[in-house]
N, C-alpha and C. Protein backbone atom coordinates (compact mmCIF):
# COMPACT_ATOMS: atom_id res chain seq x y z
N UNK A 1 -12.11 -12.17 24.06
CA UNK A 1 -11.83 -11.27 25.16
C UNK A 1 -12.89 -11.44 26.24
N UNK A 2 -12.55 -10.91 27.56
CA UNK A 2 -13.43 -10.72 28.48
C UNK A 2 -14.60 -10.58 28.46
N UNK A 3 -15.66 -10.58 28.82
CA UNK A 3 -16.69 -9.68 28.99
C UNK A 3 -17.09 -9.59 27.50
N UNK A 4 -17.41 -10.48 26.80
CA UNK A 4 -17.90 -10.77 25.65
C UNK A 4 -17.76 -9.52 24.78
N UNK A 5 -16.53 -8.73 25.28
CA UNK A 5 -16.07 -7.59 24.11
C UNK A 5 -15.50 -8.11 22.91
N UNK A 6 -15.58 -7.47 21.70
CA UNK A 6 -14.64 -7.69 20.07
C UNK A 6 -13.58 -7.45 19.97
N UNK A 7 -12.35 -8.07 19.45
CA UNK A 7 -11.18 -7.80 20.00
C UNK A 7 -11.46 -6.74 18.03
N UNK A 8 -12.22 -5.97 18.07
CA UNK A 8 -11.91 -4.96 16.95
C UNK A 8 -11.68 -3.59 17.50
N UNK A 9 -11.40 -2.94 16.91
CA UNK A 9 -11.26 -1.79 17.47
C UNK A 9 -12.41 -0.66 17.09
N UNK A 10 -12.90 -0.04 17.68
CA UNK A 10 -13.69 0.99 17.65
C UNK A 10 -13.28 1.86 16.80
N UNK A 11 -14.69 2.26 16.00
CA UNK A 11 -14.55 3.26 15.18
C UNK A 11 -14.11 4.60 15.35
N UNK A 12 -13.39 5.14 14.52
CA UNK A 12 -12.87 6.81 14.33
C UNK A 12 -13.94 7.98 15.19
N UNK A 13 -13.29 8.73 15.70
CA UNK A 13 -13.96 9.41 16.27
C UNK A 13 -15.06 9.99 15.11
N UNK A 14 -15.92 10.95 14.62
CA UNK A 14 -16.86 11.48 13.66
C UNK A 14 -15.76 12.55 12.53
N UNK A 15 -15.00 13.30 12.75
CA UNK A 15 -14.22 14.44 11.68
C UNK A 15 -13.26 13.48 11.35
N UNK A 16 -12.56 12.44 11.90
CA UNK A 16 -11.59 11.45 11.03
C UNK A 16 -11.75 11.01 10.22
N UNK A 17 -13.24 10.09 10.71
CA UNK A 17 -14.10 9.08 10.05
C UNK A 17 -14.34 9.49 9.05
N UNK A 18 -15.05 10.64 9.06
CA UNK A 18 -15.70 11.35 7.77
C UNK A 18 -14.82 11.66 6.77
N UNK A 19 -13.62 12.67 6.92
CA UNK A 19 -12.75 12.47 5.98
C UNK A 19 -12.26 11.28 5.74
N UNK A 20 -11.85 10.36 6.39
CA UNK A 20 -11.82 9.13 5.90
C UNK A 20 -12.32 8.23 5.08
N UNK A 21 -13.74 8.44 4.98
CA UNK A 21 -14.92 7.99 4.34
C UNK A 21 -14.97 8.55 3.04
N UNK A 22 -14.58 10.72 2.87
CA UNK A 22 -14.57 10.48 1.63
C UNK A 22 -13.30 9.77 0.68
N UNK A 23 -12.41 9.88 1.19
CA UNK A 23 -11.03 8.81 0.70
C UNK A 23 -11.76 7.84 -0.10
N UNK A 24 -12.57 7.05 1.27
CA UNK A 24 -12.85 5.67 0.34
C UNK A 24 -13.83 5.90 -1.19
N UNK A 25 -14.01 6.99 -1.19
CA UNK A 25 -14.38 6.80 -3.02
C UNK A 25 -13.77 6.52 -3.75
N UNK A 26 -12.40 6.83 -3.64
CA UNK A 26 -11.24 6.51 -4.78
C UNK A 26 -11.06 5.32 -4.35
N UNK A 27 -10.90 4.84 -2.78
CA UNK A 27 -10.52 3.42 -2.78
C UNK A 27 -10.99 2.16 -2.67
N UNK A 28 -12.23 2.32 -2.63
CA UNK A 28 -13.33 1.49 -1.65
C UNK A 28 -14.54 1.37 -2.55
N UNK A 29 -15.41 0.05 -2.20
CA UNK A 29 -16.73 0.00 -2.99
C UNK A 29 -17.12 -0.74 -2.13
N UNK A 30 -19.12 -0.58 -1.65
CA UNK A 30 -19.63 -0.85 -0.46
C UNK A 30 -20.39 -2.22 -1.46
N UNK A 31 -20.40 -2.39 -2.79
CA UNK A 31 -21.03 -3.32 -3.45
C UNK A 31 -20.44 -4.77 -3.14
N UNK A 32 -21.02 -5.85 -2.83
CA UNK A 32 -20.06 -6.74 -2.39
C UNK A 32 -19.30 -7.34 -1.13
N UNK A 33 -19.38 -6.16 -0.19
CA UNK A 33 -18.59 -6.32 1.02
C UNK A 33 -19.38 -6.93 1.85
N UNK A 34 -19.09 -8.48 2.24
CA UNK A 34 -19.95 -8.87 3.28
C UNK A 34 -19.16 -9.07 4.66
N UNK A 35 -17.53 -9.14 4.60
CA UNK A 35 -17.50 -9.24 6.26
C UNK A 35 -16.27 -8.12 6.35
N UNK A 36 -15.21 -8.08 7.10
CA UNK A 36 -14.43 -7.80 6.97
C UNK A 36 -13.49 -7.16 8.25
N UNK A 37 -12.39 -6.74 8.44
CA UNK A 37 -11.52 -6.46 9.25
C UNK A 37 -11.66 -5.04 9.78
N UNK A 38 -12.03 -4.50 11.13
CA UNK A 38 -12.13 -2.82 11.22
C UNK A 38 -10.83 -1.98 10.97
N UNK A 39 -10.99 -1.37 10.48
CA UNK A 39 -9.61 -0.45 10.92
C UNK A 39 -10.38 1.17 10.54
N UNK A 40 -8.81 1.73 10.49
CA UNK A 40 -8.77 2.89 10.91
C UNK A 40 -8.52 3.50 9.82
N UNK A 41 -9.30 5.22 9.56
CA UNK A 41 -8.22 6.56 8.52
C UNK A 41 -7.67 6.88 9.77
N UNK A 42 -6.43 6.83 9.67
CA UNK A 42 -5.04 7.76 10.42
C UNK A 42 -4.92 9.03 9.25
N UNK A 43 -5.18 10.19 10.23
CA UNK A 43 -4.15 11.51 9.30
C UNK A 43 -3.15 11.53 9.31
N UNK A 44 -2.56 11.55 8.28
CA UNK A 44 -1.03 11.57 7.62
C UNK A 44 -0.76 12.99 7.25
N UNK A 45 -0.44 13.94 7.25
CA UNK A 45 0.25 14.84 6.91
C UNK A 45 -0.79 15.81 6.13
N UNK A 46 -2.24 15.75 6.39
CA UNK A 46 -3.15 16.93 5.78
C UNK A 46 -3.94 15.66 4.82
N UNK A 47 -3.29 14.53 4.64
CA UNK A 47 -4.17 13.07 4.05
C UNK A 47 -4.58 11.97 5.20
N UNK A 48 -5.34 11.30 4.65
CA UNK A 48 -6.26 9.39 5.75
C UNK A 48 -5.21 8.55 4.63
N UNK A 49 -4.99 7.97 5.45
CA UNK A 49 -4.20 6.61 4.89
C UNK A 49 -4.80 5.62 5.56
N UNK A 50 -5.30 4.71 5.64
CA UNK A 50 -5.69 3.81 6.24
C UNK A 50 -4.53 2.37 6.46
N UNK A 51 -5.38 2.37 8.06
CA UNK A 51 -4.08 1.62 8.54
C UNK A 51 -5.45 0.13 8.99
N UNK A 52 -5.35 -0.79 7.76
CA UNK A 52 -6.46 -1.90 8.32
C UNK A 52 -5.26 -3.20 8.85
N UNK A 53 -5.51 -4.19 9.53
CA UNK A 53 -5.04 -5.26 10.00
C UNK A 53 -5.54 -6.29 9.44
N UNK A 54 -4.96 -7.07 8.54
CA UNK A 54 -5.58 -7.50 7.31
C UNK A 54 -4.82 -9.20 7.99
N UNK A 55 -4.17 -9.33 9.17
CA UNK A 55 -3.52 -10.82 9.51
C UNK A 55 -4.23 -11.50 9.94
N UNK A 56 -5.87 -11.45 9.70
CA UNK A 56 -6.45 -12.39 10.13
C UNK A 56 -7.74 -12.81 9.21
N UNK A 57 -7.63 -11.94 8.42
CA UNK A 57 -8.57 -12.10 7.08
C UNK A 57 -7.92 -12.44 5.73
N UNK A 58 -7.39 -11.29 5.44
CA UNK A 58 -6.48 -11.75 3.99
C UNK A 58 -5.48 -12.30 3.87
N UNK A 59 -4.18 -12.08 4.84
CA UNK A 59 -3.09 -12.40 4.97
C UNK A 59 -2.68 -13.90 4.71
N UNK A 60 -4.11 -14.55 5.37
CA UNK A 60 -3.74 -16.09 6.04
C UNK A 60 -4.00 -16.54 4.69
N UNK A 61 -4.75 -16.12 3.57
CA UNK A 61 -5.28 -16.74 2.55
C UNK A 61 -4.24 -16.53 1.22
N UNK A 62 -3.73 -15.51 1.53
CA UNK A 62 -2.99 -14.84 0.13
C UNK A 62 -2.21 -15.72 -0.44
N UNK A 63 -1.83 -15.67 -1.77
CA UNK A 63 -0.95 -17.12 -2.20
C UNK A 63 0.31 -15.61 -2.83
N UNK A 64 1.14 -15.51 -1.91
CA UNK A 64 2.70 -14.57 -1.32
C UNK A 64 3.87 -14.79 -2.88
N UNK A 65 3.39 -14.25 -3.41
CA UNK A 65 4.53 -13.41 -4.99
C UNK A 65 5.73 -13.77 -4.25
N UNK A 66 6.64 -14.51 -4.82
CA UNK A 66 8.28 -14.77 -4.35
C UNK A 66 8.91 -14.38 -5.04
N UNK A 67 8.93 -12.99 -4.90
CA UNK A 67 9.48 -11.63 -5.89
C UNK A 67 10.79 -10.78 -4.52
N UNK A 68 11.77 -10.53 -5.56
CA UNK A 68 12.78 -9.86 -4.57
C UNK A 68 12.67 -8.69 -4.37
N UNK A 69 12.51 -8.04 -3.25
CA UNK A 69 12.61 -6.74 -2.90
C UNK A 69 14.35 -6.34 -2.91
N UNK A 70 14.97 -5.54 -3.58
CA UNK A 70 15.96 -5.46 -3.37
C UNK A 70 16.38 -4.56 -1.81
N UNK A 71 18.21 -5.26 -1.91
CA UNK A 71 18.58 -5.11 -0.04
C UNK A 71 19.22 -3.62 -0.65
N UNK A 72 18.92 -2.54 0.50
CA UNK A 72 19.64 -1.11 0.20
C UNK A 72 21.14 -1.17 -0.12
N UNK A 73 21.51 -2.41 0.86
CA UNK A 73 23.23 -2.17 0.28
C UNK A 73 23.78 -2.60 -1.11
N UNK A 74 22.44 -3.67 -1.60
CA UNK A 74 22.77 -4.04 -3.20
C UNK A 74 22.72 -2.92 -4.30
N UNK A 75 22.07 -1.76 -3.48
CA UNK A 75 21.31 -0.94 -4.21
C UNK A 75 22.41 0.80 -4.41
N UNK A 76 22.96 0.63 -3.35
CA UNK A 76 24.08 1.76 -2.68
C UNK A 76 25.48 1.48 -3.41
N UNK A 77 25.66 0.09 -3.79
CA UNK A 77 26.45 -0.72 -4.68
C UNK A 77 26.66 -0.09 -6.26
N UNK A 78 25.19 -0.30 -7.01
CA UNK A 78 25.08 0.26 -7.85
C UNK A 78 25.13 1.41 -8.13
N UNK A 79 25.52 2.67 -7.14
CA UNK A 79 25.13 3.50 -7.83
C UNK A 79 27.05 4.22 -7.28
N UNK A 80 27.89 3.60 -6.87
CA UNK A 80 29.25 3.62 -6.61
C UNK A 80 29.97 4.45 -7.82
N UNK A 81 30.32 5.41 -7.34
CA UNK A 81 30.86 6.55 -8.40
C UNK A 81 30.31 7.99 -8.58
N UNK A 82 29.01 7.80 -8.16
CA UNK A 82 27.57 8.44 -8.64
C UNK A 82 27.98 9.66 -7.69
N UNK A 83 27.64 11.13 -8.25
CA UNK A 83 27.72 12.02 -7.42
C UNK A 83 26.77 12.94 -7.32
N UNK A 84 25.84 12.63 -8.22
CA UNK A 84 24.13 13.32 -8.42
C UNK A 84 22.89 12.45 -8.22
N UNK A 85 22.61 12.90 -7.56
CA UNK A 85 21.34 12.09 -7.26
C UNK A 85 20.15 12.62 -7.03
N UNK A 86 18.76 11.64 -7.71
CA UNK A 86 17.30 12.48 -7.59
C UNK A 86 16.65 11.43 -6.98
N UNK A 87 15.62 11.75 -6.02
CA UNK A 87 14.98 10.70 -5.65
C UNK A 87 13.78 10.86 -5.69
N UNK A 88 12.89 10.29 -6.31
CA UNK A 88 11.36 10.55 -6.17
C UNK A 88 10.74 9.51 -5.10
N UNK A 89 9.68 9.95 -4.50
CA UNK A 89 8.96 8.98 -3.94
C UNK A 89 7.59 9.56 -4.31
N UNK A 90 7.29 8.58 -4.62
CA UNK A 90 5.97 8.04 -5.56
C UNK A 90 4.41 8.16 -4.15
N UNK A 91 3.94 9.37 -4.64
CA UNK A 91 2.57 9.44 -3.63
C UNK A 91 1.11 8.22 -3.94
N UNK A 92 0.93 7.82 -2.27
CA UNK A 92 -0.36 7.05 -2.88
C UNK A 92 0.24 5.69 -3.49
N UNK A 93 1.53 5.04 -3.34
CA UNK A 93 1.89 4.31 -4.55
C UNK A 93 0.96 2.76 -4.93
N UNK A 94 0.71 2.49 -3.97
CA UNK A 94 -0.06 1.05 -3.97
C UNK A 94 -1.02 1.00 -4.63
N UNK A 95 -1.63 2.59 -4.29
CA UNK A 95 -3.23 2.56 -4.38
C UNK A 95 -3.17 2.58 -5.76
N UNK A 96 -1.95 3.09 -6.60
CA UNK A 96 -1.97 3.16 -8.28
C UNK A 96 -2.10 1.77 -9.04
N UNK A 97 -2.56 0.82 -8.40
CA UNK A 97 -2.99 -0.38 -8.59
C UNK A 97 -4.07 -0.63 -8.45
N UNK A 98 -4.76 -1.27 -9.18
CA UNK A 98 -6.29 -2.34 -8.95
C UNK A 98 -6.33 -3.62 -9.07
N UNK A 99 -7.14 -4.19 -7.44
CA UNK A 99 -7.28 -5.43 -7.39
C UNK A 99 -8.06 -6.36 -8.01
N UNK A 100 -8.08 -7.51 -8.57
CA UNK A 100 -8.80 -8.17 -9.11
C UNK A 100 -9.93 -7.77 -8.59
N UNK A 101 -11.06 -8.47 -9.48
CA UNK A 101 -12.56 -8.87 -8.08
C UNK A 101 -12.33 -9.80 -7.02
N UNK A 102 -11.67 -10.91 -7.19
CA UNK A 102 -11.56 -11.94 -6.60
C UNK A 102 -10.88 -11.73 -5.38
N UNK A 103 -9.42 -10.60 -5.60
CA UNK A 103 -8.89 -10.24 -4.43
C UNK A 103 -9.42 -9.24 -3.62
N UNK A 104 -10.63 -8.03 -4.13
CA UNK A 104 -11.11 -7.23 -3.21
C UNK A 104 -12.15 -7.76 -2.41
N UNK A 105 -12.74 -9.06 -2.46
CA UNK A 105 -13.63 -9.79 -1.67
C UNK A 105 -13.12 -9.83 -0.44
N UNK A 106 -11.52 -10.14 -0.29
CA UNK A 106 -10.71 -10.40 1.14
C UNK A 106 -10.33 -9.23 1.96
N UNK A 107 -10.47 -7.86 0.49
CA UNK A 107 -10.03 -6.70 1.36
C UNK A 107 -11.14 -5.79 1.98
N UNK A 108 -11.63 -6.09 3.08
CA UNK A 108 -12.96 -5.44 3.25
C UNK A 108 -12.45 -4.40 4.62
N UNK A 109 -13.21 -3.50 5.15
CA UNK A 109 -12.98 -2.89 5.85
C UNK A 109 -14.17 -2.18 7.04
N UNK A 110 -14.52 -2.79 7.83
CA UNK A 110 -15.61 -2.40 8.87
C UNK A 110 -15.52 -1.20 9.25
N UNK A 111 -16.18 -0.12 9.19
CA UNK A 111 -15.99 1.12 9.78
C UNK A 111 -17.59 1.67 10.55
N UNK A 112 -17.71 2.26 10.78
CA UNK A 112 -18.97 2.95 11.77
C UNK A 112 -20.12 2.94 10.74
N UNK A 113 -19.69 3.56 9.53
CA UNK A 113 -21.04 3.38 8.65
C UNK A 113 -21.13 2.48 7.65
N UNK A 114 -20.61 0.64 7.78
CA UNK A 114 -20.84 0.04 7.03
C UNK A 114 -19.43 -0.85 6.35
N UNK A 115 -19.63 -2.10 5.90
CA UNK A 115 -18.48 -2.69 4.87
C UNK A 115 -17.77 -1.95 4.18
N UNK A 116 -16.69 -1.59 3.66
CA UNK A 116 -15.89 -1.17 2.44
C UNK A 116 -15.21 -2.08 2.00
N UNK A 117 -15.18 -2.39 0.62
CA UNK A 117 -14.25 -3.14 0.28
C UNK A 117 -13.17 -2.42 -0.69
N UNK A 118 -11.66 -3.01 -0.56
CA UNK A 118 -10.90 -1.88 -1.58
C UNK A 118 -10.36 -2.25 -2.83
N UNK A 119 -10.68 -1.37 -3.66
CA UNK A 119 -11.27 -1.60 -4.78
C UNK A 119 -9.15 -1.34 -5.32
N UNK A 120 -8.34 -1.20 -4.87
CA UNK A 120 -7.25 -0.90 -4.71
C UNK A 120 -6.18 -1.31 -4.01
N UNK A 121 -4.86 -1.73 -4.75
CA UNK A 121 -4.00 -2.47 -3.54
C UNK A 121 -3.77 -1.65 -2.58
N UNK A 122 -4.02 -1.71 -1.53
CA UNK A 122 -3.76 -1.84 -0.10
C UNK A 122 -2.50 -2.02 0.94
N UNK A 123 -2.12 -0.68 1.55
CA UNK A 123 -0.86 -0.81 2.56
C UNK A 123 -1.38 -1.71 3.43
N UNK A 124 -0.76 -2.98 4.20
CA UNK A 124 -1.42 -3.99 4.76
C UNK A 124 -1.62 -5.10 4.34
N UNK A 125 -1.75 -5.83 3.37
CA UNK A 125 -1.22 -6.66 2.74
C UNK A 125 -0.13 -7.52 2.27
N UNK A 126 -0.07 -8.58 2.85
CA UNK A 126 1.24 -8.95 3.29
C UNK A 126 1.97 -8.89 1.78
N UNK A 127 0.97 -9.58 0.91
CA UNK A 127 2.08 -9.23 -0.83
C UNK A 127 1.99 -7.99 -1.27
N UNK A 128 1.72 -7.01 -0.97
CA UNK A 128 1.65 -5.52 -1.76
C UNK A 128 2.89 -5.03 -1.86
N UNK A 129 3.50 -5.63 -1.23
CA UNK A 129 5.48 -4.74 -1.36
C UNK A 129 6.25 -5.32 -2.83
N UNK A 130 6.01 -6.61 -2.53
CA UNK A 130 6.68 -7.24 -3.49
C UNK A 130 5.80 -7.07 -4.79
N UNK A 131 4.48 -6.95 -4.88
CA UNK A 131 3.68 -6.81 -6.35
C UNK A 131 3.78 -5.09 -6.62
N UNK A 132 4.15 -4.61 -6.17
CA UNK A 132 4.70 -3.09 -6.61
C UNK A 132 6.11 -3.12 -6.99
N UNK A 133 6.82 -3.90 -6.18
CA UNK A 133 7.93 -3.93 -6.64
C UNK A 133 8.18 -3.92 -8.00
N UNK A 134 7.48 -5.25 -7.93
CA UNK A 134 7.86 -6.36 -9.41
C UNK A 134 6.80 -5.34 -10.43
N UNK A 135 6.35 -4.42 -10.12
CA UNK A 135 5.45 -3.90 -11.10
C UNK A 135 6.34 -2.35 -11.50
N UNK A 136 6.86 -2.19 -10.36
CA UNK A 136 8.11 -0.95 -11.03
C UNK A 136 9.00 -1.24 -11.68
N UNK A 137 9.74 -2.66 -11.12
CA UNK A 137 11.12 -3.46 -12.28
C UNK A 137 10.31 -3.17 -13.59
N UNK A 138 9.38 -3.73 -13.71
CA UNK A 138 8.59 -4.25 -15.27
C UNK A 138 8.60 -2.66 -16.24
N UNK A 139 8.12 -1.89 -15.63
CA UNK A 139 7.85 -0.33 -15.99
C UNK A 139 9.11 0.20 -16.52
N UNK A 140 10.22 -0.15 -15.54
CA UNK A 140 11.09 0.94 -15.75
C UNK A 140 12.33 0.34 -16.14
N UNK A 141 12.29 -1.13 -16.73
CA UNK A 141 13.27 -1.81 -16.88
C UNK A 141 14.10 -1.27 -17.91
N UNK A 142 15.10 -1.43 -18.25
CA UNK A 142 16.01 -0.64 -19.48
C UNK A 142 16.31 1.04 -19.26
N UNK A 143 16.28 1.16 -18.17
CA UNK A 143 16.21 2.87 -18.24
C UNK A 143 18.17 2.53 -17.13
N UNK A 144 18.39 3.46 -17.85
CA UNK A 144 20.23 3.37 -16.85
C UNK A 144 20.25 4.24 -16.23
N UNK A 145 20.88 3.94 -15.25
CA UNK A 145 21.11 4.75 -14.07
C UNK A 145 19.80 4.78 -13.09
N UNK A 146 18.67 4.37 -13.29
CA UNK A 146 17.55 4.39 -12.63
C UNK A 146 16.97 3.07 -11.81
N UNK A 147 16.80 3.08 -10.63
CA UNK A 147 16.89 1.98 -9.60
C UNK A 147 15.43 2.26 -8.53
N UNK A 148 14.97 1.04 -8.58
CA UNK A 148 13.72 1.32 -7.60
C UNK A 148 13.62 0.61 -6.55
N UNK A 149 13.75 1.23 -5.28
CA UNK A 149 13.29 0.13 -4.23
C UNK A 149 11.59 1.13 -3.54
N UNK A 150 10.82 -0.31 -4.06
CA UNK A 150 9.24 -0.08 -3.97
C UNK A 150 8.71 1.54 -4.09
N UNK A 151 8.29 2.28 -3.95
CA UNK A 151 7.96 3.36 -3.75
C UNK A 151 8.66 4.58 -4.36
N UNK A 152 9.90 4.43 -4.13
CA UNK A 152 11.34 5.32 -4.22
C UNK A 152 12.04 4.75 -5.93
N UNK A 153 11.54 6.23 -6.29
CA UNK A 153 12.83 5.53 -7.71
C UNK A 153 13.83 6.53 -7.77
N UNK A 154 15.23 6.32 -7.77
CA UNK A 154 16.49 7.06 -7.80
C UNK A 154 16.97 7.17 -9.13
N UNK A 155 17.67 8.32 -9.62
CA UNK A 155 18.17 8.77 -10.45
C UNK A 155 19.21 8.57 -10.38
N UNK A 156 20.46 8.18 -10.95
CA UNK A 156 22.05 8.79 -10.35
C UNK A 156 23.04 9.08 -11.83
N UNK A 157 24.00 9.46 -11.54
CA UNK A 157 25.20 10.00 -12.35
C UNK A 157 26.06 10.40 -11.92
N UNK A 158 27.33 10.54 -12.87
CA UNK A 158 28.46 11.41 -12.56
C UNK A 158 28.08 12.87 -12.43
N UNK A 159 27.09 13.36 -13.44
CA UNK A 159 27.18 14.91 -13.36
C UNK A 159 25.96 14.76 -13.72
N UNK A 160 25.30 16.38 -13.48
CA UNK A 160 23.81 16.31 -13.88
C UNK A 160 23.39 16.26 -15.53
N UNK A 161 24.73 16.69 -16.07
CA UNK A 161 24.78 16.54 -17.55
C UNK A 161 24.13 14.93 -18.13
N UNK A 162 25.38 14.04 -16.89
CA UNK A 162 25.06 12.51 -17.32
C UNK A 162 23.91 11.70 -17.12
């Protein structure tokens, strides 16, 4: 950029940041982190979710799971007949994962007070859709009537009896 500015983005104002910061205990470890990508805690709904830009650090390196996300209409298919339905969506879901060591080296995160690295899969990551995926098929395989697309697992039946 111009004027020998960082094309990163500036840190969280101080009350974001901070709640943000405590987040990263559950997700984050400062042991280790030597470079990494800035981003942001965005408040979400009374929670920080962090929104990092990971397409120029991790992304380019990742070796990409060729795992199927299923298409909604394959999914709307299956459940044809069905007149009850439950849907959960799964809070936090990514983060219910842990990354190797090897992969939290790439997930680092620059913020105002220092490296984080996440110690947790990560929204932002170009494979995190598909390795949740393939990690809910695995979980919940053999169960009938029960269908997951990433995050979201559906219930269905004829009646609530069924």
């Amino acid at each position: 950029m111009a004027g020998g500015q960082s094309g990163n983005r500036r840190p969280n104002p101080p009350p974001v940041a901070a709640a943000g910061l405590r987040r990263c205990e559950d997700l984050c470890s400062t042991e280790g982190a030597a470079s990494g990508q800035r981003g942001e805690a965005a408040p979400f709904q009374n929670e920080i979710r962090y929104c990092v830009d990971f397409k120029k650090t991790a992304n380019p390196v990742l070796v990409l799971e060729r795992r199927r996300i299923p298409v909604p209409e394959d999914l709307v298919a299956c459940m044809a007949g069905a007149k009850v339905f439950v849907n959960l969506d799964l809070s936090d879901a990514f983060t219910q994962l842990t990354l190797s060591r090897e992969s939290q080296k790439l997930c680092v995160m620059n913020t105002h007070s220092g490296l984080y690295m996440f110690t947790r899969l990560i929204y932002g990551l170009a494979s995190a859709p598909q390795i949740f995926q393939h990690c809910m098929d695995v979980i919940l395989q053999g169960i009938p009537k029960c269908l997951t697309y990433i995050d979201n697992i559906v219930i269905f039946g004829e009646s609530m009896r069924s």
